[in-house]
PDB file of N, CA and C in Angstrom:
ATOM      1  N   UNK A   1       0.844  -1.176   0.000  1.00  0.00           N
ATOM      2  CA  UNK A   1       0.000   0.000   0.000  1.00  0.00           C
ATOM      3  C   UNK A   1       0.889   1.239   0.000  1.00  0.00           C
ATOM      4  N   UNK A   2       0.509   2.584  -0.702  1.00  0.00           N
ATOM      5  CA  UNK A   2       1.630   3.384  -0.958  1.00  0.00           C
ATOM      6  C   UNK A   2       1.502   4.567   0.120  1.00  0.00           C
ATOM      7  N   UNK A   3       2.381   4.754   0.528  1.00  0.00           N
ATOM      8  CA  UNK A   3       2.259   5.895   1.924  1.00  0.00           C
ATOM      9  C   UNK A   3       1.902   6.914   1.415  1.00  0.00           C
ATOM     10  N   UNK A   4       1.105   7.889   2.161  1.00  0.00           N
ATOM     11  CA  UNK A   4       0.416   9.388   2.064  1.00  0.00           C
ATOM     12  C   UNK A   4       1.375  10.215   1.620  1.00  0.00           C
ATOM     13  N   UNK A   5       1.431  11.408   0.821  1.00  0.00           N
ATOM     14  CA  UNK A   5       2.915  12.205   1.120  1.00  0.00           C
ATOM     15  C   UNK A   5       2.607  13.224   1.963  1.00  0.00           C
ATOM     16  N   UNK A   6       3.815  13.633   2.218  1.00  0.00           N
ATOM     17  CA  UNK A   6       3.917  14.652   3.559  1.00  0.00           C
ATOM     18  C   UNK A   6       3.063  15.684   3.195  1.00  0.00           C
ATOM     19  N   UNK A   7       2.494  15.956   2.084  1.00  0.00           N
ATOM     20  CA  UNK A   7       1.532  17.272   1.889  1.00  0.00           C
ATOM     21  C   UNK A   7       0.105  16.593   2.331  1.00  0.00           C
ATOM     22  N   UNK A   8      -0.214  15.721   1.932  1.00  0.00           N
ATOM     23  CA  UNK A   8      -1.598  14.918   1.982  1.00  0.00           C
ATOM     24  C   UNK A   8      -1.698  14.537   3.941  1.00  0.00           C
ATOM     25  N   UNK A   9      -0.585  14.444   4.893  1.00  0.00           N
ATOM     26  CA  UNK A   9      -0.685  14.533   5.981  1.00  0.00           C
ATOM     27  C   UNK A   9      -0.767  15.614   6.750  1.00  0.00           C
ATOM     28  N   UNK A  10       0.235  16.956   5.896  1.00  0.00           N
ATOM     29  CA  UNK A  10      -0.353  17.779   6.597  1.00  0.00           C
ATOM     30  C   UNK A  10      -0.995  18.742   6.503  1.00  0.00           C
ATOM     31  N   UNK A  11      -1.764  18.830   5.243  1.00  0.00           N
ATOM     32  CA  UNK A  11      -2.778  19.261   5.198  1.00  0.00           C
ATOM     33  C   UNK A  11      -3.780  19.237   6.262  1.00  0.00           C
ATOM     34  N   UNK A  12      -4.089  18.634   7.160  1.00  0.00           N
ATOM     35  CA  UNK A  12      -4.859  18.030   7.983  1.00  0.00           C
ATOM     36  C   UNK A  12      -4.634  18.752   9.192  1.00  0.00           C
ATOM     37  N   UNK A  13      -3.811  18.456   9.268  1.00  0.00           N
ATOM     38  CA  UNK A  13      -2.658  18.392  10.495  1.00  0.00           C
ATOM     39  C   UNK A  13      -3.155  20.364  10.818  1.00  0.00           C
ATOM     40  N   UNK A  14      -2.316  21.001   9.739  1.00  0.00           N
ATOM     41  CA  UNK A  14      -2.271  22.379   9.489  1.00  0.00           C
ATOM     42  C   UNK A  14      -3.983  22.576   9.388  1.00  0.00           C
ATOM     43  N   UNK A  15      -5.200  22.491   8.833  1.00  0.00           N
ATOM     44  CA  UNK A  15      -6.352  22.814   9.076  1.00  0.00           C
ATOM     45  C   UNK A  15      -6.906  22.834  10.353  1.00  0.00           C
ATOM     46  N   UNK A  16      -6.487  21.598  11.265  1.00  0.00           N
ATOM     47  CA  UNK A  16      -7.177  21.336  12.711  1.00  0.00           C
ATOM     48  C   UNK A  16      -6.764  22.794  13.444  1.00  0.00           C
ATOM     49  N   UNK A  17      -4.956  22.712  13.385  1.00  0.00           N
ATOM     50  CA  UNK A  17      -4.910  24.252  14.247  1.00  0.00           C
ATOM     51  C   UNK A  17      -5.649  25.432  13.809  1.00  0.00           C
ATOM     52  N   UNK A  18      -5.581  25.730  12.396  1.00  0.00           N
ATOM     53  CA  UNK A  18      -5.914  27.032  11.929  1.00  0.00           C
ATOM     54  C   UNK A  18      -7.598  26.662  12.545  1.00  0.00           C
ATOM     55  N   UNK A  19      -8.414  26.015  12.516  1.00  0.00           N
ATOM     56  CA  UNK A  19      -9.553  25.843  13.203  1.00  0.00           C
ATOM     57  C   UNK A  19      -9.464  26.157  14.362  1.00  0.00           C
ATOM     58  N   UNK A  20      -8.572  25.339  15.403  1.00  0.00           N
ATOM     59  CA  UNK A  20      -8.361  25.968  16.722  1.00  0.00           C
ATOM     60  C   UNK A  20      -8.108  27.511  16.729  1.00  0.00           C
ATOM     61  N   UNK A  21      -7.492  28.008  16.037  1.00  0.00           N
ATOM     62  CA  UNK A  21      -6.778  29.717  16.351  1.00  0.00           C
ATOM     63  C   UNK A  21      -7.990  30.017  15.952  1.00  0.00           C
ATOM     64  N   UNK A  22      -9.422  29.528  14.962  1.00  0.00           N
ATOM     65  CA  UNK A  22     -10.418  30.499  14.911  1.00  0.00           C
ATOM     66  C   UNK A  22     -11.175  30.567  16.054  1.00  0.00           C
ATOM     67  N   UNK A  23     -11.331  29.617  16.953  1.00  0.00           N
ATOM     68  CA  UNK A  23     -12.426  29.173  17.278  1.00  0.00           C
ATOM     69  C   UNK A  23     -11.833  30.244  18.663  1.00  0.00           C
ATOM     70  N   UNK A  24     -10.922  29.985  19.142  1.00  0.00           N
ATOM     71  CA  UNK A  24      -9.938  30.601  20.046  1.00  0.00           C
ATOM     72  C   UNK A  24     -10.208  32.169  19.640  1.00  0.00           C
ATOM     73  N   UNK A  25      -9.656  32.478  18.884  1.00  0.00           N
ATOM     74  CA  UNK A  25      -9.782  33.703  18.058  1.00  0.00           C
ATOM     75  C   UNK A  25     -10.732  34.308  18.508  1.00  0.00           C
ATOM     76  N   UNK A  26     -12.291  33.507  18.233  1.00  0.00           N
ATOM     77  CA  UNK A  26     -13.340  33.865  17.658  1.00  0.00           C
ATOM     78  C   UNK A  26     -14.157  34.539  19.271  1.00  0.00           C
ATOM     79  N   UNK A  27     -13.798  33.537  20.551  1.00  0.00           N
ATOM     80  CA  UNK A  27     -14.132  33.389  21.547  1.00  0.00           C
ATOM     81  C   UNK A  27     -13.393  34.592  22.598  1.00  0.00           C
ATOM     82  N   UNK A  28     -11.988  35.606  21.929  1.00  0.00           N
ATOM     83  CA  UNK A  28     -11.411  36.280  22.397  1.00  0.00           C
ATOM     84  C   UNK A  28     -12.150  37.445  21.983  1.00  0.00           C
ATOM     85  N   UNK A  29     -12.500  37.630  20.649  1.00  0.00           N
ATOM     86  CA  UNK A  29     -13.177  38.592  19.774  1.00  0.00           C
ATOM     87  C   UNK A  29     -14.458  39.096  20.295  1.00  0.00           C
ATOM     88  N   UNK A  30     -15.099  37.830  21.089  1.00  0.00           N
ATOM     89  CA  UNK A  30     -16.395  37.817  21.855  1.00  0.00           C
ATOM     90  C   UNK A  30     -16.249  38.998  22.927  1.00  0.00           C
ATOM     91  N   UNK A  31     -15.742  38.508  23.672  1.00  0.00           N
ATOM     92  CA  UNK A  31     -14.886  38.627  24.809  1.00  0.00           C
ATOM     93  C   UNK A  31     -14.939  40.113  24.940  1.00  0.00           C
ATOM     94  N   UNK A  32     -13.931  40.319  23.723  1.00  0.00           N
ATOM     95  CA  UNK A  32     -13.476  41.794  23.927  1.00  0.00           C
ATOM     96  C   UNK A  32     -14.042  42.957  23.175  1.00  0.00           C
ATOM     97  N   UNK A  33     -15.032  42.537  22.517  1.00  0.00           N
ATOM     98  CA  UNK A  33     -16.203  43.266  21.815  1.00  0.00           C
ATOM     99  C   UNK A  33     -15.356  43.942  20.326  1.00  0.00           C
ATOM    100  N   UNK A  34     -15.271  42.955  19.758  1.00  0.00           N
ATOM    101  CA  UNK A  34     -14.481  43.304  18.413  1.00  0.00           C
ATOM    102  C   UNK A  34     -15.504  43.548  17.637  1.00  0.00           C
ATOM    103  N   UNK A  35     -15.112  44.132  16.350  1.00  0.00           N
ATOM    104  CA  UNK A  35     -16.157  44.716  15.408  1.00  0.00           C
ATOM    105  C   UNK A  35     -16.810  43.294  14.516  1.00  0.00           C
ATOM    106  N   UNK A  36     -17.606  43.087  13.920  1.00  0.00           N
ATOM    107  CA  UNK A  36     -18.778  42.173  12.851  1.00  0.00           C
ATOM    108  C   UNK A  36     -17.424  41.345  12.547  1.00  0.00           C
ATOM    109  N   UNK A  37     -16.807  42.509  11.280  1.00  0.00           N
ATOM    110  CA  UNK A  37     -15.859  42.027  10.703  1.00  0.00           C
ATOM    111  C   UNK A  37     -14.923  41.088  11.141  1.00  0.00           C
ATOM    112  N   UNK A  38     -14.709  40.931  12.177  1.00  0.00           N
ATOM    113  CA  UNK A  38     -13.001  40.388  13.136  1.00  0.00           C
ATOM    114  C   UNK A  38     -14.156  38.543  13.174  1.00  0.00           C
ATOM    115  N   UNK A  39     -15.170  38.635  13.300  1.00  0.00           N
ATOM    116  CA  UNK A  39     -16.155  37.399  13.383  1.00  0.00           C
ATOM    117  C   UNK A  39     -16.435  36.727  12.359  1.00  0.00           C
ATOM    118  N   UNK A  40     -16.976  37.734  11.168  1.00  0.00           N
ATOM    119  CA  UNK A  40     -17.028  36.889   9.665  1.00  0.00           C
ATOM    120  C   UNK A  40     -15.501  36.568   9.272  1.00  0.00           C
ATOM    121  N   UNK A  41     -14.837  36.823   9.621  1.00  0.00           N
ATOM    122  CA  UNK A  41     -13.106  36.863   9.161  1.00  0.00           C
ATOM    123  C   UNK A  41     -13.086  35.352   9.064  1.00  0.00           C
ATOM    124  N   UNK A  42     -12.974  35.876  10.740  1.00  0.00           N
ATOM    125  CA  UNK A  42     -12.523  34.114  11.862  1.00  0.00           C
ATOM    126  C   UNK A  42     -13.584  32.995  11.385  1.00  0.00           C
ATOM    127  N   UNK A  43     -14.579  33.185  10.965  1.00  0.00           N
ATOM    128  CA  UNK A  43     -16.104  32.460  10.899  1.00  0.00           C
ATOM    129  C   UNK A  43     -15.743  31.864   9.441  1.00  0.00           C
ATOM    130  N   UNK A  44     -15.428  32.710   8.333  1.00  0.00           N
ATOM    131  CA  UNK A  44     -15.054  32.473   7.083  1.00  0.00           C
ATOM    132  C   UNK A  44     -13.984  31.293   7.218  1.00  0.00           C
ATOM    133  N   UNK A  45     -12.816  32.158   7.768  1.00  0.00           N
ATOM    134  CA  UNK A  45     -11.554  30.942   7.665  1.00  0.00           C
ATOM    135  C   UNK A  45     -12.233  29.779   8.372  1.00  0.00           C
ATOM    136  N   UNK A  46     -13.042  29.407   9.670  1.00  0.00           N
ATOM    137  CA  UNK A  46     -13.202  28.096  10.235  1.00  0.00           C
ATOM    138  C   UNK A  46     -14.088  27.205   9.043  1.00  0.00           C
ATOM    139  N   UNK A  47     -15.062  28.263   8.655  1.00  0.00           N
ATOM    140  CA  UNK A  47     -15.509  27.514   7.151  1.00  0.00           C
ATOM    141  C   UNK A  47     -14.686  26.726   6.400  1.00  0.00           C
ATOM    142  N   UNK A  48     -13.481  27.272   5.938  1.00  0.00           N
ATOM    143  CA  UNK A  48     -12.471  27.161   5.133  1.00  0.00           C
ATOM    144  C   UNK A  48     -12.216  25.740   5.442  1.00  0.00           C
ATOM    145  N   UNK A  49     -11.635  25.747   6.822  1.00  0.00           N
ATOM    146  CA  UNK A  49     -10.912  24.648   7.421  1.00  0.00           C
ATOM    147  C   UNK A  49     -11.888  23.392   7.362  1.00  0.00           C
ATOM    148  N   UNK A  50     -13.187  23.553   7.671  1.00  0.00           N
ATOM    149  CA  UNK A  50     -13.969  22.415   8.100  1.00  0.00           C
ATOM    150  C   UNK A  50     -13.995  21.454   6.484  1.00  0.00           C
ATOM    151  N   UNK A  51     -14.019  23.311   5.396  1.00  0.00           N
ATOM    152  CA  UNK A  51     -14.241  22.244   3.973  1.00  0.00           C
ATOM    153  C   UNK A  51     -13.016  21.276   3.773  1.00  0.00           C
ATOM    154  N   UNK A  52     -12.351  22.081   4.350  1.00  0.00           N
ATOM    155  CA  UNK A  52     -10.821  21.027   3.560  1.00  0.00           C
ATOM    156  C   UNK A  52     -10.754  19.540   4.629  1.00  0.00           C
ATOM    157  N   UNK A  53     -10.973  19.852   5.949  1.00  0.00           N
ATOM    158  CA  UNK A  53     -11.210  18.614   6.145  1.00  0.00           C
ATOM    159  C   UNK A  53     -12.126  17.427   5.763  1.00  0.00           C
ATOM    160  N   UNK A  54     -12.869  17.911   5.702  1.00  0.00           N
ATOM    161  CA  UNK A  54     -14.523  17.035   5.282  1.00  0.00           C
ATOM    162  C   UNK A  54     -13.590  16.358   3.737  1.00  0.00           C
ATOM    163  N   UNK A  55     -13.270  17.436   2.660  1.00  0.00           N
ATOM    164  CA  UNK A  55     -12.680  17.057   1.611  1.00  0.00           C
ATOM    165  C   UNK A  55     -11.408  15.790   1.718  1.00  0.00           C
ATOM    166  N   UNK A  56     -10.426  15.973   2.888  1.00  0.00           N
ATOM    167  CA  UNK A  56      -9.445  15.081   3.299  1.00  0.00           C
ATOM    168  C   UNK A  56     -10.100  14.111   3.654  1.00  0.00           C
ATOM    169  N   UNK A  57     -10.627  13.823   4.284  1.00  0.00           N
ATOM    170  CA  UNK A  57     -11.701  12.468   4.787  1.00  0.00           C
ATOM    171  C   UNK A  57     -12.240  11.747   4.020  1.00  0.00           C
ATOM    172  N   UNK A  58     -13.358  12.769   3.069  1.00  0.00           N
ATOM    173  CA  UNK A  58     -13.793  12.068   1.907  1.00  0.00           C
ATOM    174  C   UNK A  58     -12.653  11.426   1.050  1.00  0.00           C
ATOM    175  N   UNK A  59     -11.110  12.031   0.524  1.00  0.00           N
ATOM    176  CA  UNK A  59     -10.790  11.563  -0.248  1.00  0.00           C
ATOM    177  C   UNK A  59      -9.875  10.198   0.603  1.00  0.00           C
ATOM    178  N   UNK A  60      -9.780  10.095   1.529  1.00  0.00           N
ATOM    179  CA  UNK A  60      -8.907   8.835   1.885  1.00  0.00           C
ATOM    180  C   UNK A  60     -10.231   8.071   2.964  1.00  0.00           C
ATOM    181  N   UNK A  61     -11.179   8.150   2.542  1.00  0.00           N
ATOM    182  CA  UNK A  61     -12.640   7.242   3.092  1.00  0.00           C
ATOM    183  C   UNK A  61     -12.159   5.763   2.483  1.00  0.00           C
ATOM    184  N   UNK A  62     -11.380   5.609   0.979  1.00  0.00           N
ATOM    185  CA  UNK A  62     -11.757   4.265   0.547  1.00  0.00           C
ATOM    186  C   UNK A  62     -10.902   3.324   0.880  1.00  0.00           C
TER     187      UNK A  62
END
């Protein structure tokens, strides 16, 4: 069976944090009464992240 390459691992790897720093982010932003914008930002990128994972999953499901 042929091993993953190092991009196809960390892709993954690199989405989970950038998810964490939003969510983190997102919960500081709360916090400290940041403007709309600083929320759709953080909200956008966690979007981002969730697609590419869902996409990583789907493609190594088989």
């Amino acid at each position: 069976m042929p091993q993953p390459s190092t991009r196809s691992r960390s892709l993954p790897t690199l989405s989970w944090v950038v998810l964490v720093v939003c969510v983190v982010g997102n919960t500081v932003a709360s916090l400290a009464g940041a403007p709309l914008a600083v929320h759709l930002g953080l909200g956008l990128l966690a979007a981002v992240c969730i697609a590419a994972l869902t996409a990583a999953q789907l493609r190594n499901r088989r």
